[in-house]
C-alpha atoms as a PDB file:
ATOM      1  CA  UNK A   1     -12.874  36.370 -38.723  1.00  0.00           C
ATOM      2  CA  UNK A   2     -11.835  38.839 -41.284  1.00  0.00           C
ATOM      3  CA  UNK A   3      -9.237  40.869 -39.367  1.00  0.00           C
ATOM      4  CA  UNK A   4      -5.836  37.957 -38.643  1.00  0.00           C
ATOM      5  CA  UNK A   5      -3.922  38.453 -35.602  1.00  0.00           C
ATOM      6  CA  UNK A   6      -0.505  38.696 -36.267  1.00  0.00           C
ATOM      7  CA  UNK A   7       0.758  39.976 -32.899  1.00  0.00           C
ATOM      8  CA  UNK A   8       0.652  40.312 -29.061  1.00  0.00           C
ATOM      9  CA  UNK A   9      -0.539  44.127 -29.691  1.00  0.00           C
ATOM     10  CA  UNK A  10      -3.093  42.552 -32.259  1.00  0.00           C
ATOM     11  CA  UNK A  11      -4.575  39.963 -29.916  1.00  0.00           C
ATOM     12  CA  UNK A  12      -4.604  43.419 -26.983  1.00  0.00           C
ATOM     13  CA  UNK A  13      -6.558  45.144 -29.086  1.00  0.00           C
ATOM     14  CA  UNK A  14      -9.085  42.045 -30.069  1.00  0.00           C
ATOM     15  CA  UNK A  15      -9.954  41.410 -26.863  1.00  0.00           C
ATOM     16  CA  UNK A  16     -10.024  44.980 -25.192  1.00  0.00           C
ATOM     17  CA  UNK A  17      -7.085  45.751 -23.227  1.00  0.00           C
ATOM     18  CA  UNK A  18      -4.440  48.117 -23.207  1.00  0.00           C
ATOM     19  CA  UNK A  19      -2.512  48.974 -25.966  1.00  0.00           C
ATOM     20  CA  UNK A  20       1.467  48.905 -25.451  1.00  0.00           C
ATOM     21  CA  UNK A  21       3.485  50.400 -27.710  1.00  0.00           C
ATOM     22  CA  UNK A  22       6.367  48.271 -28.993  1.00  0.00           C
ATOM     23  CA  UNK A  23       8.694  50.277 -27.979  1.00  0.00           C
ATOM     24  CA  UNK A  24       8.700  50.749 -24.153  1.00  0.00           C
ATOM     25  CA  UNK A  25       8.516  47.124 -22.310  1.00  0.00           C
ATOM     26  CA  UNK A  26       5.068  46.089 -20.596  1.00  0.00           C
ATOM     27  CA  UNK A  27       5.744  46.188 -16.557  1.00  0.00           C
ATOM     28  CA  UNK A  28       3.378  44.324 -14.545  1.00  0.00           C
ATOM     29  CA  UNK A  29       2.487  44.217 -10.791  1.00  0.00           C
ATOM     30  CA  UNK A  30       3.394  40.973  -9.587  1.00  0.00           C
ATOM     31  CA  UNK A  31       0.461  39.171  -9.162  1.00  0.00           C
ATOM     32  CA  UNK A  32      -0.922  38.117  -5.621  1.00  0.00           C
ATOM     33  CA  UNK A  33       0.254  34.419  -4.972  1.00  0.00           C
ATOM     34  CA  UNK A  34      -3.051  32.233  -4.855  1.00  0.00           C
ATOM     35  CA  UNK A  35      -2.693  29.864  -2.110  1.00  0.00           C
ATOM     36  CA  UNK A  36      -3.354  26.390  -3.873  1.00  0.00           C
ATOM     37  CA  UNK A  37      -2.959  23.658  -1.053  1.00  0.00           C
ATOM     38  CA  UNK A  38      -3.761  20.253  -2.393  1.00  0.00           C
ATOM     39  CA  UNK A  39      -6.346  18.958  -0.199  1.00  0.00           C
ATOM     40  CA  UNK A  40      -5.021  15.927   1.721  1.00  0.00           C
ATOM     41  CA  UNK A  41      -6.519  12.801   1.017  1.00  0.00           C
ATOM     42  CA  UNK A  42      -8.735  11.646   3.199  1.00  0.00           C
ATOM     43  CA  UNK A  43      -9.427   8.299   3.988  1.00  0.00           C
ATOM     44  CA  UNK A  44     -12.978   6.946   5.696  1.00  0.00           C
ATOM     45  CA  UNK A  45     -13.005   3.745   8.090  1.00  0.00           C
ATOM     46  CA  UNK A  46     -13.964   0.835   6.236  1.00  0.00           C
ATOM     47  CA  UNK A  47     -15.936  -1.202   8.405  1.00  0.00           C
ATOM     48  CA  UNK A  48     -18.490  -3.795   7.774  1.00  0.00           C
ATOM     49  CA  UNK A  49     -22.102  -3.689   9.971  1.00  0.00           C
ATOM     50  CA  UNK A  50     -20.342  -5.913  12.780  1.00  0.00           C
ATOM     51  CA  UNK A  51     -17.474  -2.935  12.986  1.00  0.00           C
ATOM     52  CA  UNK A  52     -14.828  -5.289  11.685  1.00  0.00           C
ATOM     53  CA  UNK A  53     -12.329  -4.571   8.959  1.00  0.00           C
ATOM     54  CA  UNK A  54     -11.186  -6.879   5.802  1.00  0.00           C
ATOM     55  CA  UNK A  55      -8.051  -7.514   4.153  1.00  0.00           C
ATOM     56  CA  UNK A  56      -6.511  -9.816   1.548  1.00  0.00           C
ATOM     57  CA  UNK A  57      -2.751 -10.907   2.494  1.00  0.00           C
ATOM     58  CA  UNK A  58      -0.516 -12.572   0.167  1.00  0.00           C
ATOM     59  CA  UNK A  59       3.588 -14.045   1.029  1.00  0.00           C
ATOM     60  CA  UNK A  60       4.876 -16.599  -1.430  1.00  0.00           C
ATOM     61  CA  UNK A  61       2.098 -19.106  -2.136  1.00  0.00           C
ATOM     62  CA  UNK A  62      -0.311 -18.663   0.924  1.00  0.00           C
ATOM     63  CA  UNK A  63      -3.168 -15.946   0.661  1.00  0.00           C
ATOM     64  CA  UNK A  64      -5.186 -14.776   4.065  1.00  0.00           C
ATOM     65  CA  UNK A  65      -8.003 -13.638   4.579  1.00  0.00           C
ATOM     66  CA  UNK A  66      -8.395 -10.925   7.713  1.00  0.00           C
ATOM     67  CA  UNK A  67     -10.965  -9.638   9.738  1.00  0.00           C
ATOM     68  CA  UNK A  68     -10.076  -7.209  12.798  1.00  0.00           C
ATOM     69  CA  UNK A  69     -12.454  -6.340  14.952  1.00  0.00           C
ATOM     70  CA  UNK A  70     -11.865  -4.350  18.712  1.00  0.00           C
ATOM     71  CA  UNK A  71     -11.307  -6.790  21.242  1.00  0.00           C
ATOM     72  CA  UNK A  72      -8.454  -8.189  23.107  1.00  0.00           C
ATOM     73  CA  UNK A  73      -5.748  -9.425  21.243  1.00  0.00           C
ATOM     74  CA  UNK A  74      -6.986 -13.033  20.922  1.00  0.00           C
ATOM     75  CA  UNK A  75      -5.645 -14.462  16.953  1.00  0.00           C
ATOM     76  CA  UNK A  76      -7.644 -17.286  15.576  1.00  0.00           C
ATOM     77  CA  UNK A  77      -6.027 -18.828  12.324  1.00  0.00           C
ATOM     78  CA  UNK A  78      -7.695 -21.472  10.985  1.00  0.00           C
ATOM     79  CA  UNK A  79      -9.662 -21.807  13.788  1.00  0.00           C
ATOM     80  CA  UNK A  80      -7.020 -22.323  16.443  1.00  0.00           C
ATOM     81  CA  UNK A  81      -5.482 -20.209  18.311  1.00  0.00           C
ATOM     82  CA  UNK A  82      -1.736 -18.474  17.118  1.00  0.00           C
ATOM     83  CA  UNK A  83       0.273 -20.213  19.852  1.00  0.00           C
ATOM     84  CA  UNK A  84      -1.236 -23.463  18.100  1.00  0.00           C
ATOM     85  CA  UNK A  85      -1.148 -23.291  14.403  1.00  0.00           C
ATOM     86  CA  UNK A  86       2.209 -21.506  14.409  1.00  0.00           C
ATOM     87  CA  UNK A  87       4.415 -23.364  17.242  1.00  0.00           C
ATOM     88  CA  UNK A  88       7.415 -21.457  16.278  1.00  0.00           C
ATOM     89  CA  UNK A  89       8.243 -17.735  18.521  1.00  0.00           C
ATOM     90  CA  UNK A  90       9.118 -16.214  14.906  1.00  0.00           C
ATOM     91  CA  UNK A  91       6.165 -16.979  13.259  1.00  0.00           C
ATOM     92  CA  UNK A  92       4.083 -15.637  16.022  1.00  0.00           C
ATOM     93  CA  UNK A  93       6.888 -12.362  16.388  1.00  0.00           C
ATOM     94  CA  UNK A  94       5.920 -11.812  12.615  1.00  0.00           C
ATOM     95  CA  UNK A  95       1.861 -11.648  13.374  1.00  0.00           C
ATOM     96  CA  UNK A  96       2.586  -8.978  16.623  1.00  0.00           C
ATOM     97  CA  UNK A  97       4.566  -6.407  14.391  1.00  0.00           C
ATOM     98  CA  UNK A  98       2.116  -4.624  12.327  1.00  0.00           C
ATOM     99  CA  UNK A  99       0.471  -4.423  16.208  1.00  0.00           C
ATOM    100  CA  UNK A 100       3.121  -3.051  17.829  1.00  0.00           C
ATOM    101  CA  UNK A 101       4.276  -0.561  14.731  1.00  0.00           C
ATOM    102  CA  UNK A 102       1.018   0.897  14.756  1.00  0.00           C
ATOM    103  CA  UNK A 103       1.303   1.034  19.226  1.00  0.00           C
ATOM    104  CA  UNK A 104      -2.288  -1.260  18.911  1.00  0.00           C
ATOM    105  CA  UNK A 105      -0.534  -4.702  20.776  1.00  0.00           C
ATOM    106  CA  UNK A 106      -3.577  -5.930  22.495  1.00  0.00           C
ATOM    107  CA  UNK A 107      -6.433  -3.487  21.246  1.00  0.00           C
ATOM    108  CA  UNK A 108      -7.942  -5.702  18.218  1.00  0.00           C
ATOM    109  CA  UNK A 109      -8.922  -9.481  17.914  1.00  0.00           C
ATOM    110  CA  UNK A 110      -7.687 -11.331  14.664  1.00  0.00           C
ATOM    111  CA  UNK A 111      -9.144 -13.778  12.522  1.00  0.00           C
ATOM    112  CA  UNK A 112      -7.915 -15.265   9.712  1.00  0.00           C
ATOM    113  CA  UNK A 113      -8.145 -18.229   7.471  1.00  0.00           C
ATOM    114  CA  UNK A 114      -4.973 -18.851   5.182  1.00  0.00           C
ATOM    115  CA  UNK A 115      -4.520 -21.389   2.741  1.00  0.00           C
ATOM    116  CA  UNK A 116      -1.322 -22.213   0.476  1.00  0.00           C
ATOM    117  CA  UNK A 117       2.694 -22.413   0.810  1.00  0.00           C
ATOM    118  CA  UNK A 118       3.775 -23.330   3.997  1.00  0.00           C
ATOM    119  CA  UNK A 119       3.651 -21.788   7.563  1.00  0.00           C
ATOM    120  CA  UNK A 120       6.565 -19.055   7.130  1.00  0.00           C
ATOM    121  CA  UNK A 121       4.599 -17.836   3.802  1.00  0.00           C
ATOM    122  CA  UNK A 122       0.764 -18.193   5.631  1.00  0.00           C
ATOM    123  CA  UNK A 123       2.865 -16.142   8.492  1.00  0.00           C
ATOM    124  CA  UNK A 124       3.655 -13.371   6.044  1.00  0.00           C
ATOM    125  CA  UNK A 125       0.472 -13.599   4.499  1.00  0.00           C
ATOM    126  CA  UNK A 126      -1.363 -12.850   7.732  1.00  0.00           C
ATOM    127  CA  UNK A 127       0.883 -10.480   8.344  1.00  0.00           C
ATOM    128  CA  UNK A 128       0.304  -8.529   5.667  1.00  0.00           C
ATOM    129  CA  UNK A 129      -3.529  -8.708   6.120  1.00  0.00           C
ATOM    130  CA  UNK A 130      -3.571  -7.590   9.554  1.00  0.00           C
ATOM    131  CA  UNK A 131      -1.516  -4.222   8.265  1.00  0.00           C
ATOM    132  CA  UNK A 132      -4.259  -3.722   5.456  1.00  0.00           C
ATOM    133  CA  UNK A 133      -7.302  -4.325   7.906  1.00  0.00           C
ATOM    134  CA  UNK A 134      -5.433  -1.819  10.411  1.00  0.00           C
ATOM    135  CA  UNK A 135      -5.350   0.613   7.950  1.00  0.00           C
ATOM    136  CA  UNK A 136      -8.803   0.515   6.453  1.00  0.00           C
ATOM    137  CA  UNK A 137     -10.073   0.723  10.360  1.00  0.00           C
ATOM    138  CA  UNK A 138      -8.540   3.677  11.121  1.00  0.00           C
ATOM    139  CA  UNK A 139      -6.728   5.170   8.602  1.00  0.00           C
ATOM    140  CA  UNK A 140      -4.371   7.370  10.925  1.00  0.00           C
ATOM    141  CA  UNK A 141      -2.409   3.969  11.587  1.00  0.00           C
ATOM    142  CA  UNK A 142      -1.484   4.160   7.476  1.00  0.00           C
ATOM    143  CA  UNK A 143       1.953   6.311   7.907  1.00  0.00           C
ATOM    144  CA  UNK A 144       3.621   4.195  10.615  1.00  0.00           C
ATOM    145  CA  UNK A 145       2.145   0.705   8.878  1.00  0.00           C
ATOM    146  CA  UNK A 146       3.533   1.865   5.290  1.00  0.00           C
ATOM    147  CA  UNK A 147       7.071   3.252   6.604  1.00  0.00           C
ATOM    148  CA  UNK A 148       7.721  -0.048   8.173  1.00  0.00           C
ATOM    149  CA  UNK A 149       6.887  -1.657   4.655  1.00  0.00           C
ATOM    150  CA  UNK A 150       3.885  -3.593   5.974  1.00  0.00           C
ATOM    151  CA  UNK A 151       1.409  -2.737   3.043  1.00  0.00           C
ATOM    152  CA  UNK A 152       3.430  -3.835   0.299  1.00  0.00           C
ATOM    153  CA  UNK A 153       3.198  -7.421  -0.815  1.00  0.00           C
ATOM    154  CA  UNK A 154       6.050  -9.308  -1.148  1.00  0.00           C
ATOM    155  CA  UNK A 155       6.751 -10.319  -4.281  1.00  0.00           C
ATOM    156  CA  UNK A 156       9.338 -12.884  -3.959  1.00  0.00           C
ATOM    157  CA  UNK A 157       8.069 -16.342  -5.327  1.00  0.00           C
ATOM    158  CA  UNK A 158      10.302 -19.410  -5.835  1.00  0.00           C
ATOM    159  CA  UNK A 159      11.263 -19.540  -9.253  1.00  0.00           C
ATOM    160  CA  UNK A 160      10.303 -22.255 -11.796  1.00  0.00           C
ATOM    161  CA  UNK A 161      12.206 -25.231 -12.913  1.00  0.00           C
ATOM    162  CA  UNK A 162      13.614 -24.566 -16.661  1.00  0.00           C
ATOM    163  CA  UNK A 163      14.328 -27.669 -18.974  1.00  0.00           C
ATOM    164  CA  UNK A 164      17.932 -28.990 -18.967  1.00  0.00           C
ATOM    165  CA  UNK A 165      18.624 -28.549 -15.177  1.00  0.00           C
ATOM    166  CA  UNK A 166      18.123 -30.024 -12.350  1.00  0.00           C
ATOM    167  CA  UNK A 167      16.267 -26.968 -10.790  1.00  0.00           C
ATOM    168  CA  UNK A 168      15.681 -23.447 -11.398  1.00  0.00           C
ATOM    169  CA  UNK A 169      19.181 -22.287 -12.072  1.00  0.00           C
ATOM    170  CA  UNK A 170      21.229 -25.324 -11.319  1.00  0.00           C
ATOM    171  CA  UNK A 171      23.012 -27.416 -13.196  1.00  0.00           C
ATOM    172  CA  UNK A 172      23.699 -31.501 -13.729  1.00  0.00           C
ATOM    173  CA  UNK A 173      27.097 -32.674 -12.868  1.00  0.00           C
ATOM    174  CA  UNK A 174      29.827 -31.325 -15.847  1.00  0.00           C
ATOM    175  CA  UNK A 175      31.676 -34.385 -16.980  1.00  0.00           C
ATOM    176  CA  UNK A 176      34.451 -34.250 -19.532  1.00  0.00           C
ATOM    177  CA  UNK A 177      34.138 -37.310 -21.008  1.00  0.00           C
END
């Protein structure tokens, strides 16, 4: 490269264009807008060769594991049914939401085998499976199951004991003397 470029009209003339004078500003056509629409993402079924669907929940302690398959609305957990394993109306109004969010109550069967913390956290845990396995069946269910808050995990865990008190934050008895 013998010849430097020491201006716009210098870098014009290198590569072959038009040649403005300094004087008199350039004036351009405004350039056609290019239509550049992100492609949406698009998300395939994720179903295994017996057309059921498989998700990971976590609440607290307890992890679940959740398969969803087309059925009836029968929930096995544990290997009994929901009215047995969790006696309480709550627990088993917790498992129905991601359901009847996604307008599914009574379309898919549930199974699910949960292990850790106690039945409130195994409730949330199944929960939160049963909103990933909806979504990875059909993916058009994602929207309505993410604005209720169903695909995040909760991250709330009890916190630890610390030395010098009696549990996580609180402390023995003050005495003066």
């Amino acid at each position: 490269m013998a010849d430097e470029i020491k201006s716009l009209d210098g870098l014009r003339e290198a590569v072959g264009g038009d040649t403005v004078t300094s004087d008199a500003p350039a004036v351009e056509a405004p350039a056609a807008p290019v239509e550049q629409s992100t492609p949406a993402i698009h998300r395939e079924p994720v179903r295994d060769e017996l057309g059921r669907s498989y998700a990971t929940g976590k609440r607290k302690d307890a992890v679940a594991r959740v398969w969803i398959k087309p059925g009836s609305g029968k929930v096995v957990v544990n290997g009994k049914e929901m009215p047995v394993y969790f006696a309480r109306p709550v627990l088993q109004m917790i498992l129905r939401q991601p359901f009847q969010v996604a307008g599914v109550d009574g379309q898919f069967d549930v199974m699910a085998t949960v292990a850790g913390g106690g039945l409130s956290g195994q409730a949330g845990a199944v929960k939160h499976g049963i909103s990933k396995a909806l979504q990875l069946y059909d993916p058009s269910l994602r929207p309505a199951l993410k604005a209720a808050g169903f695909l995040t995990r909760d991250s709330r865990v009890v916190e630890r004991k610390k030395f010098g008190k009696a549990k996580a934050r609180k402390s023995f008895q003050f005495s003066k003397r």
